[in-house]
N, C-alpha and C. Protein backbone atom coordinates (compact mmCIF):
# COMPACT_ATOMS: atom_id res chain seq x y z
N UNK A 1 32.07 13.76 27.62
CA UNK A 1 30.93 12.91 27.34
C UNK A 1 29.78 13.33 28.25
N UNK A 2 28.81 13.55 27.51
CA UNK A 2 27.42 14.31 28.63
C UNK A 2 26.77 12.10 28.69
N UNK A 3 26.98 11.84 30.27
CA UNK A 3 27.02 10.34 30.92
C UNK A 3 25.49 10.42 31.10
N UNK A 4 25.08 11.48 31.59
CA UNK A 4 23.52 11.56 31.98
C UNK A 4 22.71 11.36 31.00
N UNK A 5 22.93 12.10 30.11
CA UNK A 5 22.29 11.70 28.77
C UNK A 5 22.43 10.11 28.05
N UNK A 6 23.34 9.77 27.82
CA UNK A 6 24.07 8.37 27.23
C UNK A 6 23.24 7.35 28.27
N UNK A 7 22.55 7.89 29.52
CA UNK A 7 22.21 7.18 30.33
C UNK A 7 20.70 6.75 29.72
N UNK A 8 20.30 8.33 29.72
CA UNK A 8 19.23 8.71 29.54
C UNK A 8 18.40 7.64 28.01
N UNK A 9 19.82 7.70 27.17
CA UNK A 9 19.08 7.19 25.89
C UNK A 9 19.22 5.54 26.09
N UNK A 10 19.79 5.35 26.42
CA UNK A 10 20.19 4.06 26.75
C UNK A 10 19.68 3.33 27.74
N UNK A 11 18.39 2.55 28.03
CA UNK A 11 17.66 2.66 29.25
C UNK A 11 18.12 0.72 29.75
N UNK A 12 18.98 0.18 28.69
CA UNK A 12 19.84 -1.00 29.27
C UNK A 12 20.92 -0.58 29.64
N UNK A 13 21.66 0.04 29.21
CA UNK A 13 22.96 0.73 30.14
C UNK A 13 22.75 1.18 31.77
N UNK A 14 21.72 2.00 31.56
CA UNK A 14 21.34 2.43 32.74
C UNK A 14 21.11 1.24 33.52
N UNK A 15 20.38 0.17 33.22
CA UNK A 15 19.89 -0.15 34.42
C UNK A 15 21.33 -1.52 34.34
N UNK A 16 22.03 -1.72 33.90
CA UNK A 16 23.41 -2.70 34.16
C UNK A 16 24.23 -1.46 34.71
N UNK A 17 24.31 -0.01 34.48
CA UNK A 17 24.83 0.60 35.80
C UNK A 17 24.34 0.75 36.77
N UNK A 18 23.27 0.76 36.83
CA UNK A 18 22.41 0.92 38.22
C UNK A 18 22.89 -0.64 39.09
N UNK A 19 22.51 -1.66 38.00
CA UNK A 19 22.69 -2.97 38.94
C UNK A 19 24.32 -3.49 39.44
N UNK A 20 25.17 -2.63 38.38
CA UNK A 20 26.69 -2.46 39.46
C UNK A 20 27.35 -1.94 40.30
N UNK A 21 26.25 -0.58 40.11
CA UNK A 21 26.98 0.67 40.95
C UNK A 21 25.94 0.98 41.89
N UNK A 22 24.93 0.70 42.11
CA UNK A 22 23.79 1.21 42.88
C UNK A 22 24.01 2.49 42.22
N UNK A 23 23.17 3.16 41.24
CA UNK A 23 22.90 4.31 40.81
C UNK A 23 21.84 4.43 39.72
N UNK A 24 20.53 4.83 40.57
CA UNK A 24 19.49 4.93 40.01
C UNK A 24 19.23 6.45 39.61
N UNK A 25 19.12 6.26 38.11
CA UNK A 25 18.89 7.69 37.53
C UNK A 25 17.53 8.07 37.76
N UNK A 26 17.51 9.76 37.83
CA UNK A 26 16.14 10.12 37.85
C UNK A 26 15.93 10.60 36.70
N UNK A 27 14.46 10.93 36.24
CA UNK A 27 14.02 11.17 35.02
C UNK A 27 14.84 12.20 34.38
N UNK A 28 14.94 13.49 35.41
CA UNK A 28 15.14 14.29 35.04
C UNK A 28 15.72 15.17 36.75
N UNK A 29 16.62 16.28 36.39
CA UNK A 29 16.85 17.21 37.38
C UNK A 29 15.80 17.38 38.17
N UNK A 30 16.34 17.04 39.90
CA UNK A 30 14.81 17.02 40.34
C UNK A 30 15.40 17.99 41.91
N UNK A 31 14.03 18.74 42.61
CA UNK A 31 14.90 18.84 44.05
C UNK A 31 15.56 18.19 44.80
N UNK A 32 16.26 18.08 45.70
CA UNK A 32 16.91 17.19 46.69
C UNK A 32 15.59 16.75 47.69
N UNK A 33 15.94 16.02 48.44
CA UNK A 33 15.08 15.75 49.70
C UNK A 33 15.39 16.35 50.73
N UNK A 34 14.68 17.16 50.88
CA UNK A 34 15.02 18.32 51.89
C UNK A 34 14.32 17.63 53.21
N UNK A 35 13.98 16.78 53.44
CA UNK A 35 13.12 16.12 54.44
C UNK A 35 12.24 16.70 55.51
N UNK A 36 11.34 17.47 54.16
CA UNK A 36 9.77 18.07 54.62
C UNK A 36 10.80 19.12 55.39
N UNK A 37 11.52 20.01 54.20
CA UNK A 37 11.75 21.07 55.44
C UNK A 37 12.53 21.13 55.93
N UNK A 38 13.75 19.72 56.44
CA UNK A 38 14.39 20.10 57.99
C UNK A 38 15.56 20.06 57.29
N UNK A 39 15.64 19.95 55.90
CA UNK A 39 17.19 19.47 55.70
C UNK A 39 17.82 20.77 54.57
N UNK A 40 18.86 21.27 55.12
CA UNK A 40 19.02 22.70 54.20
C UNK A 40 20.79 22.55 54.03
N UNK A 41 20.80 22.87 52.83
CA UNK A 41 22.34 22.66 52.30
C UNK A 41 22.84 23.98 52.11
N UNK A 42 24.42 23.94 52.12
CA UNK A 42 24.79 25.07 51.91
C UNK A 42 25.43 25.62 50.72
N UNK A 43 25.14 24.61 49.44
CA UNK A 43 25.49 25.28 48.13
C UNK A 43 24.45 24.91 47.55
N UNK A 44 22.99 25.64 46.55
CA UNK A 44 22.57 24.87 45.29
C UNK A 44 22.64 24.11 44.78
N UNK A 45 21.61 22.77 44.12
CA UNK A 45 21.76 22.26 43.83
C UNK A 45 20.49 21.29 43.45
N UNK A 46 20.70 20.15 42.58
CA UNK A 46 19.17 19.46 42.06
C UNK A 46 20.23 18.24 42.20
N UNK A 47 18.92 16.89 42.38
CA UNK A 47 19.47 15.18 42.49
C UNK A 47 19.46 15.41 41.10
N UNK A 48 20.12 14.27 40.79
CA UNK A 48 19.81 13.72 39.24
C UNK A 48 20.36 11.56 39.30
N UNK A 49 20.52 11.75 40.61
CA UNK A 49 20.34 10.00 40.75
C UNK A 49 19.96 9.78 42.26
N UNK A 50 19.68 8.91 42.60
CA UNK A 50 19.92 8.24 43.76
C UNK A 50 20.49 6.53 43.97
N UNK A 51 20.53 6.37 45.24
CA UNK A 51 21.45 4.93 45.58
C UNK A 51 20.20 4.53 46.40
N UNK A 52 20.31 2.66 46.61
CA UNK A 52 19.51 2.05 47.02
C UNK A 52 19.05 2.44 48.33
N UNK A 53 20.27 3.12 49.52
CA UNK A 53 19.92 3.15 50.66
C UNK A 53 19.30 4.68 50.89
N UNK A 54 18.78 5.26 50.15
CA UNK A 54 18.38 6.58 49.82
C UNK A 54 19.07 8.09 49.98
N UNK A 55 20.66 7.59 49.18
CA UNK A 55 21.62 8.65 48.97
C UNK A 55 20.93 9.00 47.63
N UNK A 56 21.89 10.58 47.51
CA UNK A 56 20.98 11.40 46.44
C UNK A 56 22.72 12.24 46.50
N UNK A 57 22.47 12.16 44.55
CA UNK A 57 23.54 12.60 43.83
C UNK A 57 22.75 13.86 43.62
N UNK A 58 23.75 14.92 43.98
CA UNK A 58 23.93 16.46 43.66
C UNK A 58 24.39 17.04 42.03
N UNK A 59 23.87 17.67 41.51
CA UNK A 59 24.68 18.47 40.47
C UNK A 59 25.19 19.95 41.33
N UNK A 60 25.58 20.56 41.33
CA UNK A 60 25.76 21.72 41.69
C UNK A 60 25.85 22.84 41.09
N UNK A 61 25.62 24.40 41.93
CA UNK A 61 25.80 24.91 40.63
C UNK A 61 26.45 25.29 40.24
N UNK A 62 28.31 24.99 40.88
CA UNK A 62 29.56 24.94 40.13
C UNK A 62 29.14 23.87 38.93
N UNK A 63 29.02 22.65 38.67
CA UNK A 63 28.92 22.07 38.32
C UNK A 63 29.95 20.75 38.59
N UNK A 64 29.69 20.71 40.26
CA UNK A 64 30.53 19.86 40.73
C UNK A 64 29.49 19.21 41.54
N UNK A 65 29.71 18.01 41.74
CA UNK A 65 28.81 16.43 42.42
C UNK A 65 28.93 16.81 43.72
N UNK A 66 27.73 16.64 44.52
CA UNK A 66 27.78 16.37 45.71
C UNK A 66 26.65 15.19 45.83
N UNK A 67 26.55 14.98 47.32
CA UNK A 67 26.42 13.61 47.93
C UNK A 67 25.96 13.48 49.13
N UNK A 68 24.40 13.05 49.65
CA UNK A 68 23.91 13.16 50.83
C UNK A 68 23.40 12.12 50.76
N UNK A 69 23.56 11.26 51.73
CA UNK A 69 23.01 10.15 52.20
C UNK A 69 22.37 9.93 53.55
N UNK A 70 21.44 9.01 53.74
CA UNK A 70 20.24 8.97 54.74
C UNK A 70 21.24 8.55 55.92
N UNK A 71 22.59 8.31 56.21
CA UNK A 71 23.27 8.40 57.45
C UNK A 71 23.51 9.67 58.04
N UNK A 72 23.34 10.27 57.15
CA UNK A 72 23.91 12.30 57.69
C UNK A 72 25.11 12.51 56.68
N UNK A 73 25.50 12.25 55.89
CA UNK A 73 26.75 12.45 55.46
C UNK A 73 26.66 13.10 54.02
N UNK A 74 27.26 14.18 54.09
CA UNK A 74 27.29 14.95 52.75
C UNK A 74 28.66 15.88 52.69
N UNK A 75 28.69 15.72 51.06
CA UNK A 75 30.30 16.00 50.96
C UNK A 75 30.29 16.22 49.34
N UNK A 76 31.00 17.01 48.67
CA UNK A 76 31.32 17.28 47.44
C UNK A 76 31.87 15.69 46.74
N UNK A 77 31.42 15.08 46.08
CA UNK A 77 32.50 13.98 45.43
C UNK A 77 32.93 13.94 44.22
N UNK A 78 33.28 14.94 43.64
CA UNK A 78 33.97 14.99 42.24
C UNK A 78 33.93 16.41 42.17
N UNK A 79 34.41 17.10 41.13
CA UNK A 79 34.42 18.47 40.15
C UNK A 79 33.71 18.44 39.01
N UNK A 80 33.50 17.30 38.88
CA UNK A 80 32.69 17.36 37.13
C UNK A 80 32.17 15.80 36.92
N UNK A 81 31.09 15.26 36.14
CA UNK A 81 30.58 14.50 35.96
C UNK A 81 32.08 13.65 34.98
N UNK A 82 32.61 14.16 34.70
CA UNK A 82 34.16 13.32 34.47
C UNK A 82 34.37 12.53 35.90
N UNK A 83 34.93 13.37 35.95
CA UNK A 83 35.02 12.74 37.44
C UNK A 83 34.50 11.72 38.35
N UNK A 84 33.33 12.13 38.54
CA UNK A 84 32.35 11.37 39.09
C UNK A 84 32.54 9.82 38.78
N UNK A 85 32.26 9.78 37.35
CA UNK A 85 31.76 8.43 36.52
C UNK A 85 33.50 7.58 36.52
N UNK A 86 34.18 8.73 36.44
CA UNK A 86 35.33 7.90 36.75
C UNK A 86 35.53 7.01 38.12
N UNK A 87 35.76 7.89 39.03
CA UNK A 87 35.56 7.06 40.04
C UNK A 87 34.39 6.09 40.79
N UNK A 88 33.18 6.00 40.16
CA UNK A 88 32.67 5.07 40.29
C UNK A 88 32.80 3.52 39.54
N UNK A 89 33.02 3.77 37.93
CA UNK A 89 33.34 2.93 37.25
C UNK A 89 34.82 2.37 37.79
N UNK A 90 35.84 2.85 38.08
CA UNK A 90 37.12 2.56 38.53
C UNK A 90 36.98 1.78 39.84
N UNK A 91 36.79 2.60 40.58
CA UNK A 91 36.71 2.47 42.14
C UNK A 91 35.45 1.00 42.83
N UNK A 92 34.74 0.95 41.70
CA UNK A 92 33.46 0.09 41.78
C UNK A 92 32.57 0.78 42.81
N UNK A 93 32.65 0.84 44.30
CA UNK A 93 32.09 1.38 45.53
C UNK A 93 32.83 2.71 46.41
N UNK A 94 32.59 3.50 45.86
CA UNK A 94 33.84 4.55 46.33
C UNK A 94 32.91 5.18 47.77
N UNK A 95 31.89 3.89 48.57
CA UNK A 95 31.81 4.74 49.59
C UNK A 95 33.03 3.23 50.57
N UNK A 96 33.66 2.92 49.84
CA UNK A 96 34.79 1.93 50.23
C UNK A 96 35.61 2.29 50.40
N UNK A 97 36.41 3.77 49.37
CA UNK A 97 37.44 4.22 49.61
C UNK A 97 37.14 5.46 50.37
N UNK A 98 36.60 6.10 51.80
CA UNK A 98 36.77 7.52 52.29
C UNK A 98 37.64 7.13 53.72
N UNK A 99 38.65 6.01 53.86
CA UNK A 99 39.13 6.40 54.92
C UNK A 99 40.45 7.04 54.35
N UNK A 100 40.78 8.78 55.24
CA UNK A 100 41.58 9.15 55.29
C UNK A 100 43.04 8.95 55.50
N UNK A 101 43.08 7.90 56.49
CA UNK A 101 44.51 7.85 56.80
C UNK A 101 45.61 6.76 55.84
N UNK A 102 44.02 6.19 54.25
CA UNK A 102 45.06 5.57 53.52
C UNK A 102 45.67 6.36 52.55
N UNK A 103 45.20 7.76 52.39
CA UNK A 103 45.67 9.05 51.59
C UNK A 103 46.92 9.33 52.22
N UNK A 104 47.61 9.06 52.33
CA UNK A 104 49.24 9.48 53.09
C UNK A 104 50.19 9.78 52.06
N UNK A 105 50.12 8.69 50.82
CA UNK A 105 51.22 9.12 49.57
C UNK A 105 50.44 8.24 48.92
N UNK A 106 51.26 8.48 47.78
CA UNK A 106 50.55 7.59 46.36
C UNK A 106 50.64 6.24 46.05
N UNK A 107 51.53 5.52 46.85
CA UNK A 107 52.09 4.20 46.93
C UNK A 107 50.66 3.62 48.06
N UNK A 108 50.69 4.25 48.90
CA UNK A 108 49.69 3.35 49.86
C UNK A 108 48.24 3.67 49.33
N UNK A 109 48.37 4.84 48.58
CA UNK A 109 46.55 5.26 48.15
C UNK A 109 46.37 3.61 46.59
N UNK A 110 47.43 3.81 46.02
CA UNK A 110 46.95 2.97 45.19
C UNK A 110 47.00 1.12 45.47
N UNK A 111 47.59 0.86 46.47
CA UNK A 111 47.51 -0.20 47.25
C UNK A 111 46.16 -0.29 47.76
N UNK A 112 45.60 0.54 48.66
CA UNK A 112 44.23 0.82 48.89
C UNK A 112 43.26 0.40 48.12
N UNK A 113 43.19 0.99 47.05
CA UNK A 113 42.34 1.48 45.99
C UNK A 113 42.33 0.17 45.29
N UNK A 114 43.24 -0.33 45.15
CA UNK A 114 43.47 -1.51 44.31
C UNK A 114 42.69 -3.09 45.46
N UNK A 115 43.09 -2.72 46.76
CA UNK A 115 42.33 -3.63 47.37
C UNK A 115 41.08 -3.80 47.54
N UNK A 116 40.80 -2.52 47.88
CA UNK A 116 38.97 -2.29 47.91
C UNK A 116 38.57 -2.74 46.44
N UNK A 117 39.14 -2.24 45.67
CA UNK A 117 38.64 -2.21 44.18
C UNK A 117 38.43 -3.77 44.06
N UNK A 118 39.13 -4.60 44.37
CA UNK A 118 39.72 -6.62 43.99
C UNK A 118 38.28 -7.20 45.17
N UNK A 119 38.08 -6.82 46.24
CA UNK A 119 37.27 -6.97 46.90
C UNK A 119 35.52 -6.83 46.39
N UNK A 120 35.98 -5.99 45.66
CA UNK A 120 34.29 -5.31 44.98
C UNK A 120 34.11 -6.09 43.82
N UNK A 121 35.25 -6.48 43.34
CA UNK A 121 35.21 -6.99 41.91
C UNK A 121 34.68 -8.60 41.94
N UNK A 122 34.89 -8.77 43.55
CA UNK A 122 34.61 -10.56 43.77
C UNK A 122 33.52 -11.27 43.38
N UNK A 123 32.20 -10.01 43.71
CA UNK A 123 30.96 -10.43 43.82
C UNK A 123 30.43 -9.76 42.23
N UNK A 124 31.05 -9.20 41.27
CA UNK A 124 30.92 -8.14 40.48
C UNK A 124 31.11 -9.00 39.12
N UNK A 125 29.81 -8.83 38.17
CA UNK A 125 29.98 -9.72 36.74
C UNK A 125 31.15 -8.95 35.80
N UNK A 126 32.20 -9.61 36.04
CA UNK A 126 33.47 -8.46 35.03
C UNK A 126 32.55 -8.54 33.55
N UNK A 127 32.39 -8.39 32.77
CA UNK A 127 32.01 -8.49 31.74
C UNK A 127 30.55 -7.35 31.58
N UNK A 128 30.02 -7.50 32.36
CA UNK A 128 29.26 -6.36 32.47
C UNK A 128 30.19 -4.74 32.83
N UNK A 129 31.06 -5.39 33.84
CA UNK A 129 31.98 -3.88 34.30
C UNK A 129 32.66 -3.55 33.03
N UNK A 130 33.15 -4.54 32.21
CA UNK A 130 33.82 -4.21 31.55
C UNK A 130 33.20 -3.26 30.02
N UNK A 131 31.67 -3.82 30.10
CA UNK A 131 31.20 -3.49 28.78
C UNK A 131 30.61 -1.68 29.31
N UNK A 132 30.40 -1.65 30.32
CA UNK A 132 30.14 -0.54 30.85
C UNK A 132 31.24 0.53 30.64
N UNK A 133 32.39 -0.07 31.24
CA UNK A 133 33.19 0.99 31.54
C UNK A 133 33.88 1.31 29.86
N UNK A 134 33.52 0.34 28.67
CA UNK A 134 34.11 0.76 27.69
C UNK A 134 32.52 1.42 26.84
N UNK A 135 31.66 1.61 27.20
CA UNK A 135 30.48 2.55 27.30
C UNK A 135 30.79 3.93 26.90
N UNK A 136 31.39 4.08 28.42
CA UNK A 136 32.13 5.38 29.25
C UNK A 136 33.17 5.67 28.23
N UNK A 137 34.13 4.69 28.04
CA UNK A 137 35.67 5.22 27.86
C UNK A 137 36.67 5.00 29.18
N UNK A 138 36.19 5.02 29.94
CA UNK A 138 36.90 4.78 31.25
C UNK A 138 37.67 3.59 30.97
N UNK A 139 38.56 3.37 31.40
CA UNK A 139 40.04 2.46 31.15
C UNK A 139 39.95 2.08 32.53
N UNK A 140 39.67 0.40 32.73
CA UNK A 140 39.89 -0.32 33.77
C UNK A 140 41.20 -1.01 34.02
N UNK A 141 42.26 -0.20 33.23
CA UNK A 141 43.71 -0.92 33.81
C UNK A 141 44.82 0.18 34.47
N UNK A 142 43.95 1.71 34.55
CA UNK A 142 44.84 2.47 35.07
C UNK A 142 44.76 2.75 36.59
N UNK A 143 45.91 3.32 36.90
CA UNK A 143 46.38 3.04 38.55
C UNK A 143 44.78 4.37 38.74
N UNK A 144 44.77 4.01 40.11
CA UNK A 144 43.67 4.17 40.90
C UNK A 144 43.89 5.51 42.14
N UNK A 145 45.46 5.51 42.11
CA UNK A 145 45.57 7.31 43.17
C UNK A 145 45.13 8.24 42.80
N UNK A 146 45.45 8.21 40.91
CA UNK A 146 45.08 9.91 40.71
C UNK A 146 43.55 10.08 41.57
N UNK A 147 42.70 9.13 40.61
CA UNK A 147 41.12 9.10 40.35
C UNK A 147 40.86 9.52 42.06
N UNK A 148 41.45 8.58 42.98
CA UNK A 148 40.81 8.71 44.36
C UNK A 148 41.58 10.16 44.81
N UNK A 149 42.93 10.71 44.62
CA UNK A 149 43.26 11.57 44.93
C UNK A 149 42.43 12.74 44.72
N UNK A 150 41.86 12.84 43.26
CA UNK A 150 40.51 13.64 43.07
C UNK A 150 39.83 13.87 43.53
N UNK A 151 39.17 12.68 43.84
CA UNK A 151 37.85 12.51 44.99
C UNK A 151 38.14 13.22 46.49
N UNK A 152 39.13 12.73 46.66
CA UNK A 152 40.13 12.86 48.42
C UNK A 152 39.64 15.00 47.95
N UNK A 153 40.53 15.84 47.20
CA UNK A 153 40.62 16.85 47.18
C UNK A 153 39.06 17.16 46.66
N UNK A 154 38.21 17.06 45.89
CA UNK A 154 36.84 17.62 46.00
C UNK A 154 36.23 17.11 46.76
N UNK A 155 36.47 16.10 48.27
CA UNK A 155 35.80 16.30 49.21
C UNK A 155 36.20 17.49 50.57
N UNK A 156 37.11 17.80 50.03
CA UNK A 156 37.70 19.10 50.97
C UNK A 156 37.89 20.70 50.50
N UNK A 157 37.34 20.61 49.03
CA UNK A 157 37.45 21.90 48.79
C UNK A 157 36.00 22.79 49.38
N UNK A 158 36.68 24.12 49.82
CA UNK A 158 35.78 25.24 50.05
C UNK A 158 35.37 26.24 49.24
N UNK A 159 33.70 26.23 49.30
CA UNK A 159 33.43 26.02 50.24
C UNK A 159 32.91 24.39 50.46
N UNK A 160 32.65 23.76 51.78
CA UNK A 160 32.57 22.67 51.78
C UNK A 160 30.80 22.49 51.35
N UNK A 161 30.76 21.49 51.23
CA UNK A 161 29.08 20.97 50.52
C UNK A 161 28.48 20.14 51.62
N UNK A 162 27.56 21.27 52.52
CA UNK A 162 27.02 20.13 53.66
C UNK A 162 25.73 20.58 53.76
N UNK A 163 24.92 19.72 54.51
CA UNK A 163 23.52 19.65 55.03
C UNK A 163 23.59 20.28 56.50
N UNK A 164 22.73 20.80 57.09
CA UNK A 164 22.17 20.89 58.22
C UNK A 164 20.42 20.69 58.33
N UNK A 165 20.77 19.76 59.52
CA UNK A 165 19.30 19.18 59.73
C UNK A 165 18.65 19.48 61.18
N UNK A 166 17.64 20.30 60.74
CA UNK A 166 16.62 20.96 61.64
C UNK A 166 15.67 19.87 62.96
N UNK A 167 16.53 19.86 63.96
CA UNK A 167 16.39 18.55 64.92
C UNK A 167 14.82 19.45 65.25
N UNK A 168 13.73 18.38 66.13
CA UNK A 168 12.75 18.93 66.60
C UNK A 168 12.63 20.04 67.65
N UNK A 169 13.56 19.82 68.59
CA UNK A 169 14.00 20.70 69.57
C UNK A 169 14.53 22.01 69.20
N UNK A 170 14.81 22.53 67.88
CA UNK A 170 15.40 23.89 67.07
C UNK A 170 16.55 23.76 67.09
N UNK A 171 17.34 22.44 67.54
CA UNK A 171 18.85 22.55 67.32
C UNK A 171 19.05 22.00 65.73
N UNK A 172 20.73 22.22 65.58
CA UNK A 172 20.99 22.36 64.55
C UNK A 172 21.90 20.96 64.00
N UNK A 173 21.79 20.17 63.19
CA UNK A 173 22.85 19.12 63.19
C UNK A 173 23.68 18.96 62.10
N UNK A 174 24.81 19.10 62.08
CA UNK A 174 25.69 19.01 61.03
C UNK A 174 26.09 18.07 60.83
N UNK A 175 26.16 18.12 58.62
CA UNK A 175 26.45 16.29 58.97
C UNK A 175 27.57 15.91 58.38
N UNK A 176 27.76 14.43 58.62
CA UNK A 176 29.27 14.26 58.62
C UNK A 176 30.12 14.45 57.47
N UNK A 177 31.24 14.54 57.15
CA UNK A 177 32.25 14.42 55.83
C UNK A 177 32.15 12.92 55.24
N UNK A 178 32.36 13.22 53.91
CA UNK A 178 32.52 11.84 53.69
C UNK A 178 33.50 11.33 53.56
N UNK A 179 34.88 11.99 54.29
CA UNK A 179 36.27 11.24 54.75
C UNK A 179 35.58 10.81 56.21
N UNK A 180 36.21 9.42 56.26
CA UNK A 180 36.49 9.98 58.16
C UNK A 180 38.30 9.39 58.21
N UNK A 181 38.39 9.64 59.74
CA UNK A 181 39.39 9.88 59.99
C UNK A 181 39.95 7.59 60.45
């Protein structure tokens, strides 16, 4: 399913995903925010959304998602706009699920996943999630490891998808993963 588009034509969809997911589409493929200069990545790539706190969704030119946000943090988050939309629609807030140490096996990832997920869902109009995610196609009753296991492995594949930001002093700052530990 090309999601960007479906977005694109659909300008009430869009904005009942935007108002569940924080994900504001841009018109169109646009540069990143390189911030006047100081901010340089190390794979290609154009936004094609951003989030309220002024994160900016990557296409790449694998054609895999990446993800930089105004804390420093950039990281591959999917392989394919499959992907992606999955785990946002599933996951509700998947900057909820990057702690590492609940990735251990599949029993505790989907315990996880399922908690964060019940937590997000509290404040969340089901009926909107629901009309969304059957939009998509996305199935809101399946277990939740694969989808995050996905995520977990295209935030670690190499090469990795990061920023470096050009401090005033000529040093160099690398920024964080979007696992932490």
């Amino acid at each position: 399913m090309d999601y960007l588009k479906a977005l694109h034509e659909n300008p009430d969809l869009a904005e009942e995903f935007d108002s569940l997911f924080d994900f504001f589409l841009l018109d169109e493929l646009s540069p990143r925010d390189e911030a006047d200069g100081r901010a340089t990545f190390t794979l290609p790539g154009m936004a094609f959304a951003r989030d309220g706190s002024g994160g900016e969704y990557h296409l790449l030119e694998d054609d895999s998602i990446g993800y930089y946000s105004s804390e420093g943090e950039a990281g591959r988050l999917a392989e394919s706009m499959d992907d992606l939309f999955s785990l946002i629609v599933s996951c509700i807030c998947w900057h909820d699920c990057c702690d590492a140490k609940e990735y251990a096996d599949s029993k505790t990832l989907e315990e996880y996943g399922q908690r964060q997920r019940n937590i997000n869902l509290e404040d969340m109009d089901m009926d909107s999630w629901r009309r969304v995610a059957d939009a998509f196609a996305i199935p809101t009753d399946e277990p939740l490891a694969p989808v995050l296991e996905r995520f977990r492995k295209a935030t670690q594949r190499q090469p990795l998808y990061q920023c470096m930001f050009h401090e005033d002093d000529g040093s160099l700052t690398e920024s964080y993963g979007l696992m932490f530990e």
